[in-house]
Protein backbone atom coordinates (compact mmCIF):
# COMPACT_ATOMS: atom_id res chain seq x y z
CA UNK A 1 0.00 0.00 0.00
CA UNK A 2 1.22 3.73 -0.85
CA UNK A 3 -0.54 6.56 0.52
CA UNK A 4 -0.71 9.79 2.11
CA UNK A 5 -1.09 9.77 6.05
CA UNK A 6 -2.68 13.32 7.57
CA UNK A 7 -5.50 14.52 9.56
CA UNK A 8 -7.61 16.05 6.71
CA UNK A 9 -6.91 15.47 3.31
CA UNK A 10 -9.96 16.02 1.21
CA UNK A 11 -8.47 18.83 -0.29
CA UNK A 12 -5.32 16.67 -1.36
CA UNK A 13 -3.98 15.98 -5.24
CA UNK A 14 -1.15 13.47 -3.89
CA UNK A 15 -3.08 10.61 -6.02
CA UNK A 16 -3.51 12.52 -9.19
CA UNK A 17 0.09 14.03 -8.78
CA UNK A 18 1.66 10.32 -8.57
CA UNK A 19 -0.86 9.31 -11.25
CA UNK A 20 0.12 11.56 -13.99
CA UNK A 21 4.03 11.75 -12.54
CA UNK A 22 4.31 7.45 -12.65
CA UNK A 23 0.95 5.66 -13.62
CA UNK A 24 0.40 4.64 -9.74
CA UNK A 25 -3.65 4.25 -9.22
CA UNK A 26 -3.36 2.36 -5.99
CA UNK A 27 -2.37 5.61 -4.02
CA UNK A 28 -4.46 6.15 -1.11
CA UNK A 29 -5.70 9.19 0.90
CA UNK A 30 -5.17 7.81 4.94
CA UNK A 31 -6.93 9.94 7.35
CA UNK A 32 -5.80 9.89 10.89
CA UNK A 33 -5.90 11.09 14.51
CA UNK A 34 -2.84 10.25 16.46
CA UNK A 35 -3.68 6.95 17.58
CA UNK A 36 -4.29 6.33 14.13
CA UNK A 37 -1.35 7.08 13.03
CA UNK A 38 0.50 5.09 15.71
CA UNK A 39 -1.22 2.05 15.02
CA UNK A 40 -0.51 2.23 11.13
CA UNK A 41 3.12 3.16 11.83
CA UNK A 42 3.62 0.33 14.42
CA UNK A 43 1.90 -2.25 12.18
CA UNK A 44 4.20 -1.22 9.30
CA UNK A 45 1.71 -2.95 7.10
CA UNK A 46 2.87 -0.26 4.17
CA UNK A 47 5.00 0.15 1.18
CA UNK A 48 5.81 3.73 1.40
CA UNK A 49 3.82 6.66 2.69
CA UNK A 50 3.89 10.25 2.60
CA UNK A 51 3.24 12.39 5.20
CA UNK A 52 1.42 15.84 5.52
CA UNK A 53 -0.43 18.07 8.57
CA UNK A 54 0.00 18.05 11.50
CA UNK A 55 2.45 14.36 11.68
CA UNK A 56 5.59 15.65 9.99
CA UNK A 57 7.69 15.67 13.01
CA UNK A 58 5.78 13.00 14.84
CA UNK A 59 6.31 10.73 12.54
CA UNK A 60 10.40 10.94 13.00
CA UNK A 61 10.02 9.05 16.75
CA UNK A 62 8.36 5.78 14.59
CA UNK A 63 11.56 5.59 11.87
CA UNK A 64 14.47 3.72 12.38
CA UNK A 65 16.64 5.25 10.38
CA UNK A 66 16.61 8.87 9.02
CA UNK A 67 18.01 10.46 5.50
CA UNK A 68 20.95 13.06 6.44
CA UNK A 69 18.20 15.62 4.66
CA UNK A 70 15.32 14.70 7.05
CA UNK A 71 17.57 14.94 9.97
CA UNK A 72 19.13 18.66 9.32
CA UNK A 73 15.43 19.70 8.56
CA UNK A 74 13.46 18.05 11.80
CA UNK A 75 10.93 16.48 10.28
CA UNK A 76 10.08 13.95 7.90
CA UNK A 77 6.80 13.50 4.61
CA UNK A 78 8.64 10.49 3.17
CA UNK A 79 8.61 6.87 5.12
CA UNK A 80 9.69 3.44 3.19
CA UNK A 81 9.43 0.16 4.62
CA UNK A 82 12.10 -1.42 3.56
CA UNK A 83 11.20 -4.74 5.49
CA UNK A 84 10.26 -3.79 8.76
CA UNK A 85 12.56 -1.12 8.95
CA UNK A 86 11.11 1.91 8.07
CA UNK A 87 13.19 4.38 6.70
CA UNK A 88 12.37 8.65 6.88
CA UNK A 89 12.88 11.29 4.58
CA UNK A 90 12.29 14.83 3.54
CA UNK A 91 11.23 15.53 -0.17
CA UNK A 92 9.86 19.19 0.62
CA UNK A 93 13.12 21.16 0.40
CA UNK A 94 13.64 18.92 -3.32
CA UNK A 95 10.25 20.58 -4.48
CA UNK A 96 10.95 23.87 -2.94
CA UNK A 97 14.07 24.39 -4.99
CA UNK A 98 12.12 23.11 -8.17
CA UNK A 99 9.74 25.66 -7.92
CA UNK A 100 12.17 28.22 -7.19
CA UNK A 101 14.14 26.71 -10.72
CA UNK A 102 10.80 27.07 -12.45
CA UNK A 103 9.93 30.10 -11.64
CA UNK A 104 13.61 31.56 -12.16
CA UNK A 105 13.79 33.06 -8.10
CA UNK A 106 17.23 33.68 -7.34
CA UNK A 107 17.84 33.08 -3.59
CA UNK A 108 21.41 33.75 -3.82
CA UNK A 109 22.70 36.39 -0.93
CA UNK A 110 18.89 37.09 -0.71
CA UNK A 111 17.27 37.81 3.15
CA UNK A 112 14.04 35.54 3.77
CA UNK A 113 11.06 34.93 6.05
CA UNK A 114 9.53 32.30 5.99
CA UNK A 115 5.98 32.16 7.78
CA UNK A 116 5.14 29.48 10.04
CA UNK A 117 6.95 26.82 12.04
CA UNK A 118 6.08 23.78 11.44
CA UNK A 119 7.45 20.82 9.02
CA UNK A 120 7.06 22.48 5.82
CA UNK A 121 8.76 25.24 6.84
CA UNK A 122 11.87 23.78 8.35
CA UNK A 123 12.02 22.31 4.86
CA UNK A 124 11.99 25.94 2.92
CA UNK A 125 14.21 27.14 5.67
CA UNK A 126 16.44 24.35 4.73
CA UNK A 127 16.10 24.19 0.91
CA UNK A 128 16.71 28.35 1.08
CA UNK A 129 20.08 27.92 2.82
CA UNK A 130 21.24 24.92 0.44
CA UNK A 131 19.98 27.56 -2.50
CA UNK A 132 22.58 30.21 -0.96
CA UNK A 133 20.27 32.51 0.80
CA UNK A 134 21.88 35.06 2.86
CA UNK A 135 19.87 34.80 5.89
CA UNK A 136 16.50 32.66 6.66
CA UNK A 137 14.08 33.81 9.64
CA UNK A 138 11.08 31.69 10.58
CA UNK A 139 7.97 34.29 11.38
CA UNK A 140 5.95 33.20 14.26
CA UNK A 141 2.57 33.95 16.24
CA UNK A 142 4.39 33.01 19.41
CA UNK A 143 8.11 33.10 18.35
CA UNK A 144 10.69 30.84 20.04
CA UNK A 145 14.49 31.92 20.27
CA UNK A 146 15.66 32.83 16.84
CA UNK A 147 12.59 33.26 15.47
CA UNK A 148 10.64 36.38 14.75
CA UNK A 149 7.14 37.99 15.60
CA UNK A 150 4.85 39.51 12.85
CA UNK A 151 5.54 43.04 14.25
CA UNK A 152 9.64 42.14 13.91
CA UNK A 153 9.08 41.05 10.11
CA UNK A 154 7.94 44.79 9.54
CA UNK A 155 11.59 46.17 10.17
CA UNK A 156 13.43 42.90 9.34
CA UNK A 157 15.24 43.71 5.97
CA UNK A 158 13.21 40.25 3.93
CA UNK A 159 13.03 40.46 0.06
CA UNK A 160 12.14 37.23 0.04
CA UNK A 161 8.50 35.80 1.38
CA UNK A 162 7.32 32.28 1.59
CA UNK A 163 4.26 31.71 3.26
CA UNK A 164 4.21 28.13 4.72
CA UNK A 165 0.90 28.63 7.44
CA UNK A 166 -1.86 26.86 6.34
CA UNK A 167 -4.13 30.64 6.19
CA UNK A 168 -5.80 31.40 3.36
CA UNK A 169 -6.04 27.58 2.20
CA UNK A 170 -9.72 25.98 0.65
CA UNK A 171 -12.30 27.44 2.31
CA UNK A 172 -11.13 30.01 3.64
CA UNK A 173 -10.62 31.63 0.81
CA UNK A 174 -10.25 35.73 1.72
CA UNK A 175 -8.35 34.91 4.77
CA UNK A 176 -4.03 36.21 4.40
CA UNK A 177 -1.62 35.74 6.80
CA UNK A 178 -0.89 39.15 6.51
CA UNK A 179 -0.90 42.18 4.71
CA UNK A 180 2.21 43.40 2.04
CA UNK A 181 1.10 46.65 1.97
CA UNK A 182 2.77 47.26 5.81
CA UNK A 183 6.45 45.34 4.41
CA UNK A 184 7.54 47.53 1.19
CA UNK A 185 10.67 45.84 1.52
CA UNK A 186 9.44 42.56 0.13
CA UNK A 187 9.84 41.81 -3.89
CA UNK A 188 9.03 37.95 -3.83
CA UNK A 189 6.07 36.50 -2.22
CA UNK A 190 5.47 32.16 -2.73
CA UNK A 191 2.77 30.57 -1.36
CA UNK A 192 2.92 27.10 -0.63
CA UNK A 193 -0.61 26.51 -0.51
CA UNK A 194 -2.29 25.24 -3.73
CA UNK A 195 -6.14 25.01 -3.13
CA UNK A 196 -7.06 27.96 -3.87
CA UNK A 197 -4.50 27.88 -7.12
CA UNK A 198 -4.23 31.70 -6.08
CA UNK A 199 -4.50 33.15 -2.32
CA UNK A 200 -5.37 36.34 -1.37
CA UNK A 201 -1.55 36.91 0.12
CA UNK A 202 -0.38 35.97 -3.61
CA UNK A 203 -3.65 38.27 -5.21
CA UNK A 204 -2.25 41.14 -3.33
CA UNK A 205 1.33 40.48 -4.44
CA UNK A 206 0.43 40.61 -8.01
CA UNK A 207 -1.58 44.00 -7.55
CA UNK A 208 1.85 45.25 -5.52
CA UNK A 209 3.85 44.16 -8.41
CA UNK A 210 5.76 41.25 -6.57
CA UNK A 211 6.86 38.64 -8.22
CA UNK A 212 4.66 35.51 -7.19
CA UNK A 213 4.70 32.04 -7.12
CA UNK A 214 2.29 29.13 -6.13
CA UNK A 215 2.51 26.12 -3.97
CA UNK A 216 1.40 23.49 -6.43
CA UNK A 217 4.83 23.36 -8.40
CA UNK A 218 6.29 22.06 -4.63
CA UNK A 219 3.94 19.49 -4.26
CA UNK A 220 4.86 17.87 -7.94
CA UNK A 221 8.63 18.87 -7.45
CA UNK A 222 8.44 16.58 -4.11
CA UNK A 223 6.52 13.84 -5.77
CA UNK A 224 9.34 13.81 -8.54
CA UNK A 225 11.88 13.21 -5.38
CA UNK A 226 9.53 10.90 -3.52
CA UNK A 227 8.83 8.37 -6.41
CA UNK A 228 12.96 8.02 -6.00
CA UNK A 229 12.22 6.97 -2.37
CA UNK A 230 9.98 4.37 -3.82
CA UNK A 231 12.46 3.03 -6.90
CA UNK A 232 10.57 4.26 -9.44
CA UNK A 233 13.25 5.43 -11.64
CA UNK A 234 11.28 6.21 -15.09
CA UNK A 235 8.35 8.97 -15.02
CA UNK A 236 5.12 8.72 -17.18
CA UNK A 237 5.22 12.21 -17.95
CA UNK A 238 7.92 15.56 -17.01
CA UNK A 239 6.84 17.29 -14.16
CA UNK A 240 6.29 20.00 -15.65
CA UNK A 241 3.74 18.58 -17.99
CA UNK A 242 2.03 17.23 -15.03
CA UNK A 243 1.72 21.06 -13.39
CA UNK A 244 0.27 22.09 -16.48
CA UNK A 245 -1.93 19.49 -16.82
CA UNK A 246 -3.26 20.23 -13.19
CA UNK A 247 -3.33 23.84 -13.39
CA UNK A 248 -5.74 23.12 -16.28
CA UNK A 249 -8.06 20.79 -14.76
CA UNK A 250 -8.20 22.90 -11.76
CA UNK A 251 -8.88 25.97 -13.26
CA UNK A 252 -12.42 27.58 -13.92
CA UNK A 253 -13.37 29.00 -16.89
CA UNK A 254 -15.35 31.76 -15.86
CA UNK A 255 -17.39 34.11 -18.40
CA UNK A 256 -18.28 37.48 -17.81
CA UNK A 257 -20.23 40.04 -19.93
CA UNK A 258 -22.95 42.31 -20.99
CA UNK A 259 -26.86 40.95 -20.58
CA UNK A 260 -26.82 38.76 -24.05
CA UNK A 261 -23.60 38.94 -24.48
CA UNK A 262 -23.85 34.47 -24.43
CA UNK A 263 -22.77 33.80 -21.13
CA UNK A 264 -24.62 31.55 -20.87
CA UNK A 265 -25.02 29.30 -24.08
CA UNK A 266 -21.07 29.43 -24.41
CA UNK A 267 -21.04 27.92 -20.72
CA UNK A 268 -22.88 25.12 -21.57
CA UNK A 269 -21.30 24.72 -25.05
CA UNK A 270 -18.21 24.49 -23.19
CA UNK A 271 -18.68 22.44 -20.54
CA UNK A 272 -20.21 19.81 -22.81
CA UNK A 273 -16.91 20.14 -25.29
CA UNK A 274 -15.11 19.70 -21.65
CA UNK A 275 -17.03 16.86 -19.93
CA UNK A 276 -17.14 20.05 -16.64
CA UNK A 277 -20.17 20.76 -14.60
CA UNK A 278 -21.75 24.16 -15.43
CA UNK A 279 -22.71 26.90 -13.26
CA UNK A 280 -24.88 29.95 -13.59
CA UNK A 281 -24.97 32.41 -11.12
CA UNK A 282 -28.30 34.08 -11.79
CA UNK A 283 -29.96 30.35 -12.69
CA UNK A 284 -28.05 29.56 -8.99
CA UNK A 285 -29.98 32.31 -7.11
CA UNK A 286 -33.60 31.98 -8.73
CA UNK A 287 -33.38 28.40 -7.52
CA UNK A 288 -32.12 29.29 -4.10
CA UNK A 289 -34.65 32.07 -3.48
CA UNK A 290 -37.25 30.32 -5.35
CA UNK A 291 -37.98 33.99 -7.05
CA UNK A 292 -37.11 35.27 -10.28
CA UNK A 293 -34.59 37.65 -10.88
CA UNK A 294 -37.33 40.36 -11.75
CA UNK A 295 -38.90 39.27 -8.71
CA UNK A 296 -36.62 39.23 -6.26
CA UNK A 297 -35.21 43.09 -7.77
CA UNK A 298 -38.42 43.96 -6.49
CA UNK A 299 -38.84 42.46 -3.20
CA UNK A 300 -34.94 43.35 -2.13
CA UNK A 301 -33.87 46.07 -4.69
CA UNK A 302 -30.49 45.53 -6.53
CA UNK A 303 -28.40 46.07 -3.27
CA UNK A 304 -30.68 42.74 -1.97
CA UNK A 305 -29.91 40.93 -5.28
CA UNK A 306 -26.10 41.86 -5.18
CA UNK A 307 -25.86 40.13 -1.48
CA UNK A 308 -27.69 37.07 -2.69
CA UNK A 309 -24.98 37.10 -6.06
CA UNK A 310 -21.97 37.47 -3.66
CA UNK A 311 -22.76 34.31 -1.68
CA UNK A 312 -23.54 32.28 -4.43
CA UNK A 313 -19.94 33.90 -6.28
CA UNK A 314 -18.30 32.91 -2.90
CA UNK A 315 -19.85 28.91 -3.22
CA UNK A 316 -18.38 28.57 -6.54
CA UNK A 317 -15.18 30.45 -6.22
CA UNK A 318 -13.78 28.27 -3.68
CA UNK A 319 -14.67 25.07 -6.57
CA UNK A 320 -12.63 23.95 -9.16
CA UNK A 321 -13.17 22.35 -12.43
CA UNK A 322 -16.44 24.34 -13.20
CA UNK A 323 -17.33 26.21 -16.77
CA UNK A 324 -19.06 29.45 -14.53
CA UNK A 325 -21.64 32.00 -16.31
CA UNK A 326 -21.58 35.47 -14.16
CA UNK A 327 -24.40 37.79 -14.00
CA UNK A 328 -23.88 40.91 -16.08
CA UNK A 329 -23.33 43.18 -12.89
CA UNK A 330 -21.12 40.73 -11.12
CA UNK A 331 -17.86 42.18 -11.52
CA UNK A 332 -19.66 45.33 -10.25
CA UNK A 333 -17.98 44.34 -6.61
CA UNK A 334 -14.56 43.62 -6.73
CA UNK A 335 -15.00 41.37 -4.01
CA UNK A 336 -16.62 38.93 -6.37
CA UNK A 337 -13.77 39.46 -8.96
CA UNK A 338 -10.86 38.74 -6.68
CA UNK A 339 -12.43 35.65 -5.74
CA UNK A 340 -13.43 34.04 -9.20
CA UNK A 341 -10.10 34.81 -9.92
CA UNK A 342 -8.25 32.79 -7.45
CA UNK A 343 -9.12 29.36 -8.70
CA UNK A 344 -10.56 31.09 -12.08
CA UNK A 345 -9.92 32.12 -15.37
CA UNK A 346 -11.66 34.93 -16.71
CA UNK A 347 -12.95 34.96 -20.13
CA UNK A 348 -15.22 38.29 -21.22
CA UNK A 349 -16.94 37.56 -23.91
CA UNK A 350 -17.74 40.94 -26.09
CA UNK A 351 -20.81 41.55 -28.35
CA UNK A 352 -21.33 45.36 -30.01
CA UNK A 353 -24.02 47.39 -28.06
CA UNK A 354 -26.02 47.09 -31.47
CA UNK A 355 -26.08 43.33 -31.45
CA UNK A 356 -27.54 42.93 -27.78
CA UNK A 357 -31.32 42.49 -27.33
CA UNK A 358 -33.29 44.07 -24.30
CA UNK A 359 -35.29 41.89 -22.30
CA UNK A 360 -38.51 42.26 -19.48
CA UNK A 361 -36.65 39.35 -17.81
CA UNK A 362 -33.52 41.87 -17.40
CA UNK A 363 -34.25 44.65 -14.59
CA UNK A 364 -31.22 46.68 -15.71
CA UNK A 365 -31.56 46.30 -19.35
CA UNK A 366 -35.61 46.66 -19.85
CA UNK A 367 -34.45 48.97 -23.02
CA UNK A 368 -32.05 50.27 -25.23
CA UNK A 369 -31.34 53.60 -23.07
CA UNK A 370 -30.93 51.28 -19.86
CA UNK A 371 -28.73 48.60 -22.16
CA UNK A 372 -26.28 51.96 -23.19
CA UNK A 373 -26.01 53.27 -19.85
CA UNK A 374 -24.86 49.71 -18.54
CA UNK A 375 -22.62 49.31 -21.64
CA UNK A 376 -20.79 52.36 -20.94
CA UNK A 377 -21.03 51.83 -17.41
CA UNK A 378 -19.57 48.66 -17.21
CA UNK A 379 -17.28 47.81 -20.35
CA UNK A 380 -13.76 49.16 -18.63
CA UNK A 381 -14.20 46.98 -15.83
CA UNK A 382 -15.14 43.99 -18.21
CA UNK A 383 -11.57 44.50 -20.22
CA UNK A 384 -10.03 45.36 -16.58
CA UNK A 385 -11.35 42.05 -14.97
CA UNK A 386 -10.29 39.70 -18.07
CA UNK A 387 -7.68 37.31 -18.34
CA UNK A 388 -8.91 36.56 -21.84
CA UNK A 389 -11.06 38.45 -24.03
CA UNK A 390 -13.31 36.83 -26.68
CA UNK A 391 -15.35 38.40 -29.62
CA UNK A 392 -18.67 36.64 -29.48
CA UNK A 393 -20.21 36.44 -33.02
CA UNK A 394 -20.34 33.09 -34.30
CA UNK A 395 -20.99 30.21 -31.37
CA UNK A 396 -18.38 27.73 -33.01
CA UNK A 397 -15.65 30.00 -33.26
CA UNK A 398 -15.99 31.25 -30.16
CA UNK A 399 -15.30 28.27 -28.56
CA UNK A 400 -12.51 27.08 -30.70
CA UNK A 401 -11.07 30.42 -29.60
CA UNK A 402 -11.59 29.84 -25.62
CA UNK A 403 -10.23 26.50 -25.81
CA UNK A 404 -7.19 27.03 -27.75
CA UNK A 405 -6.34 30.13 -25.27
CA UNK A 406 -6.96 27.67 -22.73
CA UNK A 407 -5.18 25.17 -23.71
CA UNK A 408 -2.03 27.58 -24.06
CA UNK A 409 0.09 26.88 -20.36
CA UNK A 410 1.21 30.55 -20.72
CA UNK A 411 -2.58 32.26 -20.20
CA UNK A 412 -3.06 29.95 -16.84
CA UNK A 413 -1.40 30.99 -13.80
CA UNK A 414 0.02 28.46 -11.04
């Protein structure tokens, strides 16, 4: 048996990451409390396991022997049983560096913090100083000796920022560790987490102009390093191929534009092309409320509508793998924007003002004055929301034009 040992792992990709990396399809997800996980480790009925929250360094008191790696770092997300004997290493640090590679982050004579405490990041602590880092700090909510507080980070002189806490990971989507406006000194942020594909810490990098990075290039740099562990010595498919691959899978396609602009008949013509579920935001909140959209304008007004949208944005944000249709206003709150965007991929699909049709069933756009005033209204913030923009005019094309940008590694972030 391979597998993954942790305490909640629903959110995991370990089996698809081994999967596409090496053909393995007997990986399993093992959730455990500690006596759990001293029963499996004592009964050594395993081939090889991986290790994640909260057992990294708890595991180390259950291995007999420990990799020189595993030992400078403190903890330990590789175990093989190697007859009885069971045998502990550290893969992290490997995948750190491959993201840093990938990305093309120089560490060399560069000052870091690194933000948390636990196994992970010992391992980016580790991998940094191997990489030639200058100096490494661990940032702590209760530091220990040698570590530093969030209020010491502001004056500590860090151009290097790798977030290794668990906040801002699936569900909690809007939650940061902290905010980069208050450390100007900081020109790199990574974030190890990689559900959502983007957090709100690596959102507000990007607007800062920070170079960013992503956690899920660490988790298939390690699996690279722990298939060694296991002998596999020949890969299915280059890891890079495989980040691709899962940044695309992952990834929403999410359409937003005008009333009639064919949100919504693109959405399902793509999710059918894509075998994906498909969402629609306004379709979403009649059901919910069990009212119309006419209807419920009237009962709540459009601030009472726009609360209803938001949760419903929030729901499906914090999915993956979903074709979305937006409501024409829904990129009216930024909010909602910075939140499709951090698992999403935003397509705006553009129709001339002439060529949209007014419509009783549209409280906004009842008639062609209202439809102008939107369009003129609301166009700049279609173009500034977009990752991709798409001339809507003939269905087929259309498509062919989504899924081609799609399908081009350099229009998906990580």
């Amino acid at each position: 048996m391979r597998g993954l040992v942790g305490e909640r792992l629903s959110y995991s990709l370990s089996p698809q990451v081994y999967n596409l990396l090496a053909g393995i399809r007997d990986y399993q997800l093992l959730e455990v409390d500690e006596t759990g996980l001293k029963s499996l480790l004592e009964c050594r009925d395993f081939e090889s396991l991986n290790v994640t929250i909260p057992y990294k360094k708890t595991v180390m008191a259950f291995c007999d022997e420990l990799s020189e790696r595993a030992k400078a770092i403190g903890s330990v997300n590789t175990i093989i049983n190697q007859k009885g004997h069971l045998y502990g290493d550290n893969t992290d640090a490997a995948g750190f560096v491959w993201l840093l590679s990938l990305y093309h982050i120089d560490v060399q004579n560069k000052t870091a913090a690194v933000l948390g405490s636990g196994g992970a990041a010992l391992a980016i602590s580790y991998a940094l100083r191997q990489a030639g880092a200058k100096e490494v700090r661990l940032v702590s909510r209760t530091p220990t000796q040698g570590q530093l507080s969030y209020s010491d980070l502001i004056s500590y002189p860090a151009s290097l920022l790798i977030n290794a806490t668990p906040v801002g990971n699936h569900p909690n989507l809007k939650d940061s560790p902290l905010d980069l406006s208050v450390y100007p000194q900081i020109e790199t942020v990574i974030d190890i987490i990689y559900n959502p594909l983007r957090t709100s810490l690596l959102m507000q990098a990007k607007d800062l102009g920070k170079q960013t990075a992503g956690g899920l290039a660490m988790l298939v740099g390690q699996g690279v390093e722990a298939l060694l562990d296991f002998g596999v010595r020949k890969l299915k498919n280059q890891p890079e191929t495989v980040l691709n691959t899962l940044v695309k899978q992952m990834t929403n396609i999410v359409l937003i534009g005008m009333p009639d602009s064919g949100k919504t008949t693109i959405g399902q013509a793509l999710a059918k092309c894509l075998n994906r579920e498909f969402a629609d935001v306004d379709t979403l909140i009649e059901k919910q409320e069990k009212k119309s959209i006419v209807e419920i304008f009237k009962e709540s007004g459009e601030e009472g509508f726009r609360k209803k949208e938001r949760n419903v944005i929030a729901a499906l944000a914090a999915r993956q793998s979903l074709i979305i249709a937006t409501g024409g206003g829904s990129i009216l709150d930024d909010g909602n924007v910075r939140l499709l965007k951090q698992n999403g991929w935003l397509v705006y699909l553009q129709r001339p003002l002439s060529d949209l049709a007014v419509s009783a069933e549209r409280p906004l756009a009842q008639n062609k004055t209202q439809l102008e005033i939107l369009y003129q209204k609301r166009a700049h913030l279609y173009q500034k929301a977009a990752d991709y923009v798409c001339e809507n005019l003939v269905i087929e094309h259309t498509l062919a034009q989504i899924q081609e940008a799609y399908n081009d590694k350099n229009n998906l972030g990580s």
